[in-house]
C-alpha atoms as a PDB file:
ATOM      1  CA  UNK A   1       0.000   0.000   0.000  1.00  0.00           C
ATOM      2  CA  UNK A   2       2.824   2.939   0.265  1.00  0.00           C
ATOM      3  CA  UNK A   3       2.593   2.848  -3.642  1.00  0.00           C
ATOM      4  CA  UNK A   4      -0.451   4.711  -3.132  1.00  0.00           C
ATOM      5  CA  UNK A   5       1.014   7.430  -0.993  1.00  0.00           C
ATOM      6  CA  UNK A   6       3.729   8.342  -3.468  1.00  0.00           C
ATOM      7  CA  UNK A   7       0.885   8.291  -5.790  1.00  0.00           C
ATOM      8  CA  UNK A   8      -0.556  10.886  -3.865  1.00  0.00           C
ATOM      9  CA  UNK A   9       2.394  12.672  -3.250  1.00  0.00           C
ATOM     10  CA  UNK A  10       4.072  12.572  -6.938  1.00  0.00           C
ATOM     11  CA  UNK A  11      -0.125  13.800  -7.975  1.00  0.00           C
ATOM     12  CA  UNK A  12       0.053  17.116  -5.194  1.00  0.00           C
ATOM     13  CA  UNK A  13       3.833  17.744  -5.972  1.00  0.00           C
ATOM     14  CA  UNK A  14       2.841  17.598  -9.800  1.00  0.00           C
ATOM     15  CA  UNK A  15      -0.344  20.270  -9.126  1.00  0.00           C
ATOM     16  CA  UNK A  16       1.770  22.227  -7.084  1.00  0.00           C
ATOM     17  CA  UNK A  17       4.703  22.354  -9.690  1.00  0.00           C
ATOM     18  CA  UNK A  18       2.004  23.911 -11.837  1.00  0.00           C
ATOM     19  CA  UNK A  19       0.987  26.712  -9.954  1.00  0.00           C
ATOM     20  CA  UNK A  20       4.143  27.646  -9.113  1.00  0.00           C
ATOM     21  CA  UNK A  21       5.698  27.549 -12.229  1.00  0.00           C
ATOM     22  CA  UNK A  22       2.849  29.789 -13.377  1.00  0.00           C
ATOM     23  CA  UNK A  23       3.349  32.248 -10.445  1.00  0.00           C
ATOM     24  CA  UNK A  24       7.066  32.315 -11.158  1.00  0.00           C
ATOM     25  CA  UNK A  25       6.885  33.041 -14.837  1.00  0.00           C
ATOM     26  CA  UNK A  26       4.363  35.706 -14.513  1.00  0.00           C
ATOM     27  CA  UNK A  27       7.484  38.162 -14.258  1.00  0.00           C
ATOM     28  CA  UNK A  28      10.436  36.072 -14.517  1.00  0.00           C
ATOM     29  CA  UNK A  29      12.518  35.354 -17.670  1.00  0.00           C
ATOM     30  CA  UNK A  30      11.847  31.792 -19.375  1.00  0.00           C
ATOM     31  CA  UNK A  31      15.691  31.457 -19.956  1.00  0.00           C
ATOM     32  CA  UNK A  32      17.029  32.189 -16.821  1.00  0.00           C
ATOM     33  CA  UNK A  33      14.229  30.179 -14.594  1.00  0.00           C
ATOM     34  CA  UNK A  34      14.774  27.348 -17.306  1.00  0.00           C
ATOM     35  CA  UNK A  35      18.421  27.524 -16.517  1.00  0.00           C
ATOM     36  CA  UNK A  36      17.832  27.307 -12.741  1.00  0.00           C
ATOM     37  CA  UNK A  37      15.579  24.967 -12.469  1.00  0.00           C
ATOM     38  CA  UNK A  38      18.192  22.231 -14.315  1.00  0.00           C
ATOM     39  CA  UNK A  39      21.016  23.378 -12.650  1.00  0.00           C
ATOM     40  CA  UNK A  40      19.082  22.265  -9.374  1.00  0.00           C
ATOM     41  CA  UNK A  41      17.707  19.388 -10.822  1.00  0.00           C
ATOM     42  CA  UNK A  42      21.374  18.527 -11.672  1.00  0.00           C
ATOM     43  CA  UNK A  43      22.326  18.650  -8.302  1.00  0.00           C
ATOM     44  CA  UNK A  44      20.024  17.318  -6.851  1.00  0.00           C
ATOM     45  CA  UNK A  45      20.610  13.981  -9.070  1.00  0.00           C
ATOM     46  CA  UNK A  46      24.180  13.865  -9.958  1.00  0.00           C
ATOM     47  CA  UNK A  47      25.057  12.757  -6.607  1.00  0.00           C
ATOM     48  CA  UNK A  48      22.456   9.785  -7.292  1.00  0.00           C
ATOM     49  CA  UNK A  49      24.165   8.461 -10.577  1.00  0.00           C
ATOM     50  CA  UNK A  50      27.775   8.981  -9.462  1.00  0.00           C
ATOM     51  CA  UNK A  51      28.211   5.333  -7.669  1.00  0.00           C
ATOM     52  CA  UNK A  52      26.745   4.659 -11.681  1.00  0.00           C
ATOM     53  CA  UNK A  53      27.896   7.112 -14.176  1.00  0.00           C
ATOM     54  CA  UNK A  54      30.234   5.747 -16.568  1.00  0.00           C
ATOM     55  CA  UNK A  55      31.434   8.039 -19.417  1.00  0.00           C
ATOM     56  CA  UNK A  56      30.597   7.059 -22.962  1.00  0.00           C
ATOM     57  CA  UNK A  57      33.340   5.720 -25.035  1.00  0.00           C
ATOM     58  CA  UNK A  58      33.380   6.738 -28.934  1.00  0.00           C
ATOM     59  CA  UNK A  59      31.944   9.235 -30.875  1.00  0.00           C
ATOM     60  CA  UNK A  60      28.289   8.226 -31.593  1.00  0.00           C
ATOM     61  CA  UNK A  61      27.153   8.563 -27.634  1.00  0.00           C
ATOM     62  CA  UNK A  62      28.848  11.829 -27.888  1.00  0.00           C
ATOM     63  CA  UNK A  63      26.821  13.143 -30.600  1.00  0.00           C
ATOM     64  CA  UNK A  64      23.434  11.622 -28.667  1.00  0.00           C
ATOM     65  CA  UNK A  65      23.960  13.140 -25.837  1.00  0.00           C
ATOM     66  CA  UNK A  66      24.731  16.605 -27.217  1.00  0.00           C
ATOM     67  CA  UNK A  67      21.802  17.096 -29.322  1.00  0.00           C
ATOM     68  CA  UNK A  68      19.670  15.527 -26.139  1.00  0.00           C
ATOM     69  CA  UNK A  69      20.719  18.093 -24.081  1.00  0.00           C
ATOM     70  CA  UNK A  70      19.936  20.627 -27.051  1.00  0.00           C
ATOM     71  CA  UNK A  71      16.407  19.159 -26.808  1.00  0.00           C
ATOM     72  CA  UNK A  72      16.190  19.095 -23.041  1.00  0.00           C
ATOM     73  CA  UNK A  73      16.833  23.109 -23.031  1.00  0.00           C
ATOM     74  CA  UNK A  74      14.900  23.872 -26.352  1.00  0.00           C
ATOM     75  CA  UNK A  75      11.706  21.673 -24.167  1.00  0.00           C
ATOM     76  CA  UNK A  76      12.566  23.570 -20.948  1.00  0.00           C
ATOM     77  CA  UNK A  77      12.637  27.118 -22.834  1.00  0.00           C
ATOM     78  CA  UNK A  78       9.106  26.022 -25.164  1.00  0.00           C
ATOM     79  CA  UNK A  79       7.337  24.859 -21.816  1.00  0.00           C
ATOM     80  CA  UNK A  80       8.427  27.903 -19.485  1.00  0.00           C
ATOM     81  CA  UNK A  81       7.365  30.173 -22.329  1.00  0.00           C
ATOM     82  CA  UNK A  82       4.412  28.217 -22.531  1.00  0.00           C
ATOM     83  CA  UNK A  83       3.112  28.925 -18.956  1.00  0.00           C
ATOM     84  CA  UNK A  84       4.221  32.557 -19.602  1.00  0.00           C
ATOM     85  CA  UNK A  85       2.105  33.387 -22.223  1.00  0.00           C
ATOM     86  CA  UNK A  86      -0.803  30.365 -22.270  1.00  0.00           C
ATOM     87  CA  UNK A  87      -3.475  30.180 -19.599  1.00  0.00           C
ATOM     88  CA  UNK A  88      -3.022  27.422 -17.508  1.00  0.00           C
ATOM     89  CA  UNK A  89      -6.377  26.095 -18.221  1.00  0.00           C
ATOM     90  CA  UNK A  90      -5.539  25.613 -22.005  1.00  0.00           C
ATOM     91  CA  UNK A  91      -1.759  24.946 -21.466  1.00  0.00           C
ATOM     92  CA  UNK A  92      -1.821  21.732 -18.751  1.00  0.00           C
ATOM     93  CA  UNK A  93      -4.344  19.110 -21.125  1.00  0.00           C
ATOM     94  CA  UNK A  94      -2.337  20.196 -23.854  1.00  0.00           C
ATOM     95  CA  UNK A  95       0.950  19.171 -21.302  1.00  0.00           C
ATOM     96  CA  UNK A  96      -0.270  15.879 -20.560  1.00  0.00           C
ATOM     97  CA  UNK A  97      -1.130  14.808 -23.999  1.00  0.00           C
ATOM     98  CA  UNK A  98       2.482  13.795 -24.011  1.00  0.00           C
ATOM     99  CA  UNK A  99       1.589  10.794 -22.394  1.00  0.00           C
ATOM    100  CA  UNK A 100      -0.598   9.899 -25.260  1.00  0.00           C
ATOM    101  CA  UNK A 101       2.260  11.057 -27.707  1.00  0.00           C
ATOM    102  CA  UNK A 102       4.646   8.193 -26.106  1.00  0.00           C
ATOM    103  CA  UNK A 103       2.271   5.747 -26.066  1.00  0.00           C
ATOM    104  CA  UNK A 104       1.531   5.879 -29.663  1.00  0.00           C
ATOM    105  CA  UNK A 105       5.295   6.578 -30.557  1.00  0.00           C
ATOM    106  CA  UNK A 106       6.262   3.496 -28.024  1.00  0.00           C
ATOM    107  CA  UNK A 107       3.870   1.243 -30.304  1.00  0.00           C
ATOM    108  CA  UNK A 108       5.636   2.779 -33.219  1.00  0.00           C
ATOM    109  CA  UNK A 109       9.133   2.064 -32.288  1.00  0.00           C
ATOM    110  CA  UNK A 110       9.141  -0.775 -29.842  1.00  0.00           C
END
């Protein structure tokens, strides 16, 4: 049964994340919250992976994990922008249709 109360937890943390990246982008800067908000994330999770973290050998990984992180900031900057300038109403069903998105693509590919 504690599957339930993370369940609960990860669904208030998840409303709560909402709100207060709407408050917070109300007057703040897309970039520069975007850029905050992974630097913490990043330390918050590096510690996590370093018993783990092996660097990639050759060139292909390289290449994958640049243009990832290109994506991961380009998604951060959209999405911040997004609760800038979109009511929240219109801008959070249109956030979780990602989960549809993977399903479909998940078919697709796997």
């Amino acid at each position: 049964m504690p599957w339930l109360w993370f369940a609960i937890v990860a669904a208030v943390s998840d409303g709560c994340k909402g709100i207060f990246h709407r408050v917070v982008m109300k007057t703040e800067s897309p970039f520069a919250y975007a850029l905050i908000e992974n630097i913490l994330t990043a330390i918050i999770f590096l510690p996590i992976l370093a018993g783990e973290f092996v660097l990639p050998s050759g060139v292909t990984p390289w290449i994958i994990v640049f243009f990832s992180s290109l994506l991961w900031a380009a998604i951060a900057v959209i999405g911040f922008t997004a609760y800038k300038f979109t009511p929240v109403s219109l801008k959070e069903p249109i956030g979780q249709a990602k989960i549809i998105f993977v399903y479909f693509l998940s078919i697709i590919f796997l």
